[in-house]
C-alpha atoms as a PDB file:
ATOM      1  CA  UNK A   1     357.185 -12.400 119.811  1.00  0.00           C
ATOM      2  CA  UNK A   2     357.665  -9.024 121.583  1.00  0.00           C
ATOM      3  CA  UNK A   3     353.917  -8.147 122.390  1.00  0.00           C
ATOM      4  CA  UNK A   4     350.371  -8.758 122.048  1.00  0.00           C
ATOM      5  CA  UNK A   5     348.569  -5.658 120.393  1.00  0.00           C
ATOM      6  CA  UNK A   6     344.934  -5.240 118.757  1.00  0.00           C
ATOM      7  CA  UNK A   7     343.172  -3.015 116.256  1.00  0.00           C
ATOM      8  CA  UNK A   8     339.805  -2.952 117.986  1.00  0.00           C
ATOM      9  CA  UNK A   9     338.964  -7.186 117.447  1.00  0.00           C
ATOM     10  CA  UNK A  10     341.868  -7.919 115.292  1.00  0.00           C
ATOM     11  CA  UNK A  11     344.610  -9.324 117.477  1.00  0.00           C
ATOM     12  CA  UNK A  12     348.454  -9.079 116.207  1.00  0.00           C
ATOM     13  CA  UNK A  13     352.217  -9.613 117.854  1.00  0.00           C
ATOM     14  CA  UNK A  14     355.009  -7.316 117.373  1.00  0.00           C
ATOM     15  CA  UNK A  15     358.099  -8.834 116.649  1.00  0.00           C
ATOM     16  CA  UNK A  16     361.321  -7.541 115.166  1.00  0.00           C
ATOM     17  CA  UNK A  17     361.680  -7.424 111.189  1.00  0.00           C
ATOM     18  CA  UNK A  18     364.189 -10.585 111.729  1.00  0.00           C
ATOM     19  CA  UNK A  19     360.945 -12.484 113.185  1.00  0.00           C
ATOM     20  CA  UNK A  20     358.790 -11.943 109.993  1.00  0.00           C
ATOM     21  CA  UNK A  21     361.618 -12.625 107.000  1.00  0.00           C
ATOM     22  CA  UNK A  22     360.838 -15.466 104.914  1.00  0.00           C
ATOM     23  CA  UNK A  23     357.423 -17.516 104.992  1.00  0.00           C
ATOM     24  CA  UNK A  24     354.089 -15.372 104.924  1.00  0.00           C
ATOM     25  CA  UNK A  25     352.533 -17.490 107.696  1.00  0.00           C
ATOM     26  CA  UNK A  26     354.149 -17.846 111.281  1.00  0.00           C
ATOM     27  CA  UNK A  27     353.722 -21.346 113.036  1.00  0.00           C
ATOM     28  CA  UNK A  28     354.173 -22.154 116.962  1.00  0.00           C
ATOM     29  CA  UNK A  29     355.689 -24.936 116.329  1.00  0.00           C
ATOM     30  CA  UNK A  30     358.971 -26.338 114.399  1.00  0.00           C
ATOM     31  CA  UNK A  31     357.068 -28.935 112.391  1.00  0.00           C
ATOM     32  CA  UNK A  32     354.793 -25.929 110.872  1.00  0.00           C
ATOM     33  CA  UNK A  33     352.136 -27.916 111.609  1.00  0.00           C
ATOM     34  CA  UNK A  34     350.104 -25.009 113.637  1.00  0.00           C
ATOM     35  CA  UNK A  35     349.587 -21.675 112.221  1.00  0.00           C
ATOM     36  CA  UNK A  36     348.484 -18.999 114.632  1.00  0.00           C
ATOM     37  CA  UNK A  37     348.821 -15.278 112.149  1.00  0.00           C
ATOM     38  CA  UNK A  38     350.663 -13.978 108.609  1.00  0.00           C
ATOM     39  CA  UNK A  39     352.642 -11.304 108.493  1.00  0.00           C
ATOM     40  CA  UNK A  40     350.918  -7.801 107.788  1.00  0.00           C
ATOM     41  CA  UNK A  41     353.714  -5.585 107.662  1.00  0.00           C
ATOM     42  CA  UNK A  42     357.256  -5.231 108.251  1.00  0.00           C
ATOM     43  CA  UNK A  43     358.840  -1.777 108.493  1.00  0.00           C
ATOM     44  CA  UNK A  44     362.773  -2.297 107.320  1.00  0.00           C
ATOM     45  CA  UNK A  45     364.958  -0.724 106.683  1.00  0.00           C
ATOM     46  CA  UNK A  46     364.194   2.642 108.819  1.00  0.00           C
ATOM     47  CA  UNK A  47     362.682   0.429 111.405  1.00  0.00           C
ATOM     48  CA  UNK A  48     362.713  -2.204 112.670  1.00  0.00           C
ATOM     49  CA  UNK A  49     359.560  -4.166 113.262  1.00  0.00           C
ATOM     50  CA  UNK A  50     357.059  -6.484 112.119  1.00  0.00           C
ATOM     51  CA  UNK A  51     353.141  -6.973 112.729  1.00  0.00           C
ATOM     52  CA  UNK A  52     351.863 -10.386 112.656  1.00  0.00           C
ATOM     53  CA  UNK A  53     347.883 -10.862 112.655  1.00  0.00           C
ATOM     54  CA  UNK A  54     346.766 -13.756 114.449  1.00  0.00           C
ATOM     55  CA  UNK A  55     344.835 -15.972 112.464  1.00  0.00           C
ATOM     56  CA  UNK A  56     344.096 -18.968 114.936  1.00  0.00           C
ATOM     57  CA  UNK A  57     340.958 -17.571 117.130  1.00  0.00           C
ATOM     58  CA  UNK A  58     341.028 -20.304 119.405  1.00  0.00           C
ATOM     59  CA  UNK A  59     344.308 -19.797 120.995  1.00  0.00           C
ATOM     60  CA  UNK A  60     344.521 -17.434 124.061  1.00  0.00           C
ATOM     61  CA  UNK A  61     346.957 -14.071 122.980  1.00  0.00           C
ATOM     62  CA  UNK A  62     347.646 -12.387 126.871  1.00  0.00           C
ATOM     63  CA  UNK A  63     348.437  -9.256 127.354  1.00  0.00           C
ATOM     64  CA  UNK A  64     351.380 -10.110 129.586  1.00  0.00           C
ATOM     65  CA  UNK A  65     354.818 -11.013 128.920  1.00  0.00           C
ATOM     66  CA  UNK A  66     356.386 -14.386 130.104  1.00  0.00           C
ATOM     67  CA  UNK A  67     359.457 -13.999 132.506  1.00  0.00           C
ATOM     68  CA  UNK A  68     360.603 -17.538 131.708  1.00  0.00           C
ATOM     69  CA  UNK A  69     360.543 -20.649 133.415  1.00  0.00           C
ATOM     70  CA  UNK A  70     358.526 -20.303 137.299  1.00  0.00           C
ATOM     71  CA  UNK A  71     358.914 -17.133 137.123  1.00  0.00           C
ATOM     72  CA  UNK A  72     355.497 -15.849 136.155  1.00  0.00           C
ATOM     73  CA  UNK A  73     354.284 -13.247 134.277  1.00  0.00           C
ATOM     74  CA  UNK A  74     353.865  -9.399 133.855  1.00  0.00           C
ATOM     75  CA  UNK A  75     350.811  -8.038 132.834  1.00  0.00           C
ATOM     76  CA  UNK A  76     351.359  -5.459 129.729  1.00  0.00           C
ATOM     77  CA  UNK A  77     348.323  -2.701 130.353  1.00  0.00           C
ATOM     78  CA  UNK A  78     350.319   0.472 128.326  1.00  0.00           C
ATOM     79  CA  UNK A  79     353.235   1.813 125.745  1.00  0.00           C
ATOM     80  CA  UNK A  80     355.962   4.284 126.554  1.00  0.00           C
ATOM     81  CA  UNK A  81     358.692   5.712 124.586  1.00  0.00           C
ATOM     82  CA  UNK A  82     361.674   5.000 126.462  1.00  0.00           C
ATOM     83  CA  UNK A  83     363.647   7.666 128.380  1.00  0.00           C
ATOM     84  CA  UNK A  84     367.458   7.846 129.126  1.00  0.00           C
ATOM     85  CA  UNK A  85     367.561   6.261 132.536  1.00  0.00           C
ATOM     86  CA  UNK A  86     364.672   4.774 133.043  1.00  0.00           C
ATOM     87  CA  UNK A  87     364.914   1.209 134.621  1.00  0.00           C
ATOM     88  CA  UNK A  88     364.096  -1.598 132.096  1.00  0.00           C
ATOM     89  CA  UNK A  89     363.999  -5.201 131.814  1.00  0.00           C
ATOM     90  CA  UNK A  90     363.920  -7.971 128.791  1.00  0.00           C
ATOM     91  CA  UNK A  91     363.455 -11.572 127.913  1.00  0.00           C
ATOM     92  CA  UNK A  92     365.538 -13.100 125.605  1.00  0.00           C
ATOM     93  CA  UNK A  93     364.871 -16.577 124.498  1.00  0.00           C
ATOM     94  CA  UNK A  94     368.630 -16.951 125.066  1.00  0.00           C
ATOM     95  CA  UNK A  95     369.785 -14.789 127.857  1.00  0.00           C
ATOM     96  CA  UNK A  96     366.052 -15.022 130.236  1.00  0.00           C
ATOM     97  CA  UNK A  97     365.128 -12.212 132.278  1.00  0.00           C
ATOM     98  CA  UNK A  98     367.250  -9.662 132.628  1.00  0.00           C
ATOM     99  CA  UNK A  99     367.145  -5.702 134.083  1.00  0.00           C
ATOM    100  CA  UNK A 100     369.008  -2.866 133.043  1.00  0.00           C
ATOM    101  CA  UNK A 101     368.821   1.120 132.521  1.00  0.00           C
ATOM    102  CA  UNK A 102     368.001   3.041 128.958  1.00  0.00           C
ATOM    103  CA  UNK A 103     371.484   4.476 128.337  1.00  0.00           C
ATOM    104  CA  UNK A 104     370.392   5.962 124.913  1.00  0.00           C
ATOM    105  CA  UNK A 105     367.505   7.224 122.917  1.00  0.00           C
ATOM    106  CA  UNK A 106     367.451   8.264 119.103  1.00  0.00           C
ATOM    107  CA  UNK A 107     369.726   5.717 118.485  1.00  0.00           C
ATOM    108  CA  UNK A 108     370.875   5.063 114.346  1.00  0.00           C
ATOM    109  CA  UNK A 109     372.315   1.410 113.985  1.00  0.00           C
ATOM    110  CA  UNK A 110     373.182  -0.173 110.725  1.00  0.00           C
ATOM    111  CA  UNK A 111     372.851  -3.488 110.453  1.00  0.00           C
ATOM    112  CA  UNK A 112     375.221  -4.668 106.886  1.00  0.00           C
ATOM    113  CA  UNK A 113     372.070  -4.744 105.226  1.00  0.00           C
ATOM    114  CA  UNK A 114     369.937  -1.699 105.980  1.00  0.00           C
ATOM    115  CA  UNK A 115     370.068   1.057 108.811  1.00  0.00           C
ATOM    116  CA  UNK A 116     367.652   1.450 111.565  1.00  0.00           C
ATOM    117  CA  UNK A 117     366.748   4.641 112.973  1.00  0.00           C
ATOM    118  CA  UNK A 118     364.848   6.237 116.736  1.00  0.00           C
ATOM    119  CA  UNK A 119     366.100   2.927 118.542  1.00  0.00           C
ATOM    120  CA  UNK A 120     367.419   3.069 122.329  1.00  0.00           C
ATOM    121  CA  UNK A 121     370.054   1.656 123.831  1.00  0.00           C
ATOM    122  CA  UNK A 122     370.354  -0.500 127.582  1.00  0.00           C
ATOM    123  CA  UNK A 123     372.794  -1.617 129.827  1.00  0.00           C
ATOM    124  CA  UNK A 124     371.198  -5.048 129.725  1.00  0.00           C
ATOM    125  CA  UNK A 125     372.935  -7.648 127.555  1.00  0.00           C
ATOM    126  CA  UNK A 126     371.655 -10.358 124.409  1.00  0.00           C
ATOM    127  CA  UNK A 127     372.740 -12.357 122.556  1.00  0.00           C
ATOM    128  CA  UNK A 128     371.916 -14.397 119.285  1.00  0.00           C
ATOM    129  CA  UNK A 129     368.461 -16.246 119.428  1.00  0.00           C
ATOM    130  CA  UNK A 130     366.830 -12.853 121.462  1.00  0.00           C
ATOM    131  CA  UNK A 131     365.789 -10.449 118.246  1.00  0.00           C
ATOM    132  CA  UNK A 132     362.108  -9.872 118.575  1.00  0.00           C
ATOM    133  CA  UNK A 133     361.893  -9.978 122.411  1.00  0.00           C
ATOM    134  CA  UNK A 134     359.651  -7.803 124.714  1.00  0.00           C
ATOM    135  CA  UNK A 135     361.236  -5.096 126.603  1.00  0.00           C
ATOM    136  CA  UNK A 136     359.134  -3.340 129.208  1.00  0.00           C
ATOM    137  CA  UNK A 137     359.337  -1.011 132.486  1.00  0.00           C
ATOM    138  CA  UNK A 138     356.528  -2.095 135.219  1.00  0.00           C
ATOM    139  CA  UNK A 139     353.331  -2.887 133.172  1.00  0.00           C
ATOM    140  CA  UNK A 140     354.868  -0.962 129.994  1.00  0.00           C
ATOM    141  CA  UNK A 141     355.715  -1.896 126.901  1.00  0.00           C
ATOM    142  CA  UNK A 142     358.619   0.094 125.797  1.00  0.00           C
ATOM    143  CA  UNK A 143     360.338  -2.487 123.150  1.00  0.00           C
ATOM    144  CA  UNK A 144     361.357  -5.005 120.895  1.00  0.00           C
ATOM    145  CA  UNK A 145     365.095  -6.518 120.903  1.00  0.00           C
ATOM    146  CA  UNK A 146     366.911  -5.941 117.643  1.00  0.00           C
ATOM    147  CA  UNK A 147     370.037  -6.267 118.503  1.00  0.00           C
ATOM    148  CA  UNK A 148     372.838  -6.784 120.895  1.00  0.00           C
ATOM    149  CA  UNK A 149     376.459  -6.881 122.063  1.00  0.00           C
ATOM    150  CA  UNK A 150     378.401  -8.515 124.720  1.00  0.00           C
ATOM    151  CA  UNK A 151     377.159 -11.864 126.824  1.00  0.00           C
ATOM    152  CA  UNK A 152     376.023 -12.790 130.529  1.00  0.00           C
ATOM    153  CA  UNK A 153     379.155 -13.638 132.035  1.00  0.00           C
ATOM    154  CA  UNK A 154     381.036 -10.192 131.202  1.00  0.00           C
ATOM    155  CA  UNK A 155     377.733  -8.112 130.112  1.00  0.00           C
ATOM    156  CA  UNK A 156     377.193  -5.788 127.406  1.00  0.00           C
ATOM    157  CA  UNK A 157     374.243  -3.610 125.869  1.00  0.00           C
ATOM    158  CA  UNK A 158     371.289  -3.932 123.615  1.00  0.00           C
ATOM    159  CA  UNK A 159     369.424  -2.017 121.112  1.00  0.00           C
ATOM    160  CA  UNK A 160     365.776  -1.761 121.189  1.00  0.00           C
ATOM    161  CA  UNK A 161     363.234  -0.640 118.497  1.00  0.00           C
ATOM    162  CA  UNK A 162     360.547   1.367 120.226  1.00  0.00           C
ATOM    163  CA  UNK A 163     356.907  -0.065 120.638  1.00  0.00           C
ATOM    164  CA  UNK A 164     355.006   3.402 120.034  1.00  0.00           C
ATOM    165  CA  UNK A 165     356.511   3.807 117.122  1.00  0.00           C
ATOM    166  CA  UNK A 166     354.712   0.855 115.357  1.00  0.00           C
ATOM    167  CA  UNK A 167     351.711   0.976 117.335  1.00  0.00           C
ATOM    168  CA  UNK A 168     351.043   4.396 115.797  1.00  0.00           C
ATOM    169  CA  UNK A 169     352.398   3.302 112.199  1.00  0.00           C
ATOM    170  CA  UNK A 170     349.484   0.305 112.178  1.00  0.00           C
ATOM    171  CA  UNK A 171     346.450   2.099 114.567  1.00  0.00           C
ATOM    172  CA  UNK A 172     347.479  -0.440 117.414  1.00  0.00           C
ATOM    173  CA  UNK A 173     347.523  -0.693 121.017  1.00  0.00           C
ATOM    174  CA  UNK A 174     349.034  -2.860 123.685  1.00  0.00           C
ATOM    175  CA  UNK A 175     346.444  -5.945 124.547  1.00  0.00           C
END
């Protein structure tokens, strides 16, 4: 999931649209024997992003972002629309922790099966297995992996859906 977000007690996670395809329910585990939310919108084509509310009260949902293995965490306390370069970093599931620069903003990208539109581009590269990953500057949220070109040996880009955008679309903030 990209980020933790709230609608006064209701607690959700932004994810791309990729993340919420399929199943109504979302599990943390591969058994889908634990379900934590269901899916409460999904804004594709156009966008491209998903809201999942957490159904699963007694699990802990941080307002900080993971930056993998030892490496801690960063506390998520605002949203930002990106601006061209502005310093950035990600984590993919695949390709960890990585920093970059916003190369692009307003960004159309079609994906074979629908366009998506307002995304931003960065010099930072993914690869398959990172759609739906946070992508913030300091404390800020400013995105959500969608997709991505290139790999971490000779680099690449990746395209980004913006995190205000949603947040306004479903009355949420960062939590």
């Amino acid at each position: 999931m990209g980020f933790n977000a709230r609608s006064g007690s209701t607690l959700y996670a932004l994810a791309s649209h990729r993340c919420a395809q399929g199943a109504r329910t979302r599990y943390a585990d591969a058994a889908l024997t634990v379900a934590v939310g269901v899916t409460a919108g999904v804004g594709f084509p156009g966008n491209d992003y998903a809201s999942i509310r957490y159904t699963d009260t007694a699990v802990a949902y941080p307002a900080e972002v993971s930056l993998g293995a030892g490496a801690g965490a960063r506390d998520i306390t605002s949203a930002a629309h990106p601006v061209v370069g502005q310093s950035i970093c990600h984590v993919g599931r695949t390709t960890g922790y990585r920093c970059g620069t916003v190369q692009a903003v307003n960004v159309t990208l079609d994906y074979g099966g629908g366009t998506g539109y307002g995304l931003f581009r960065s010099t930072i590269c993914s690869e398959p297995g990172d759609s739906g990953d946070p992508a913030f500057s300091g404390g800020t949220a400013v995105g959500v992996i969608v997709a991505g070109s290139g790999n971490r040996s000779s680099g690449g880009f990746t395209h980004y859906q913006p995190v205000t955008e949603w947040l306004s679309a479903y009355g949420l903030s960062v939590s």
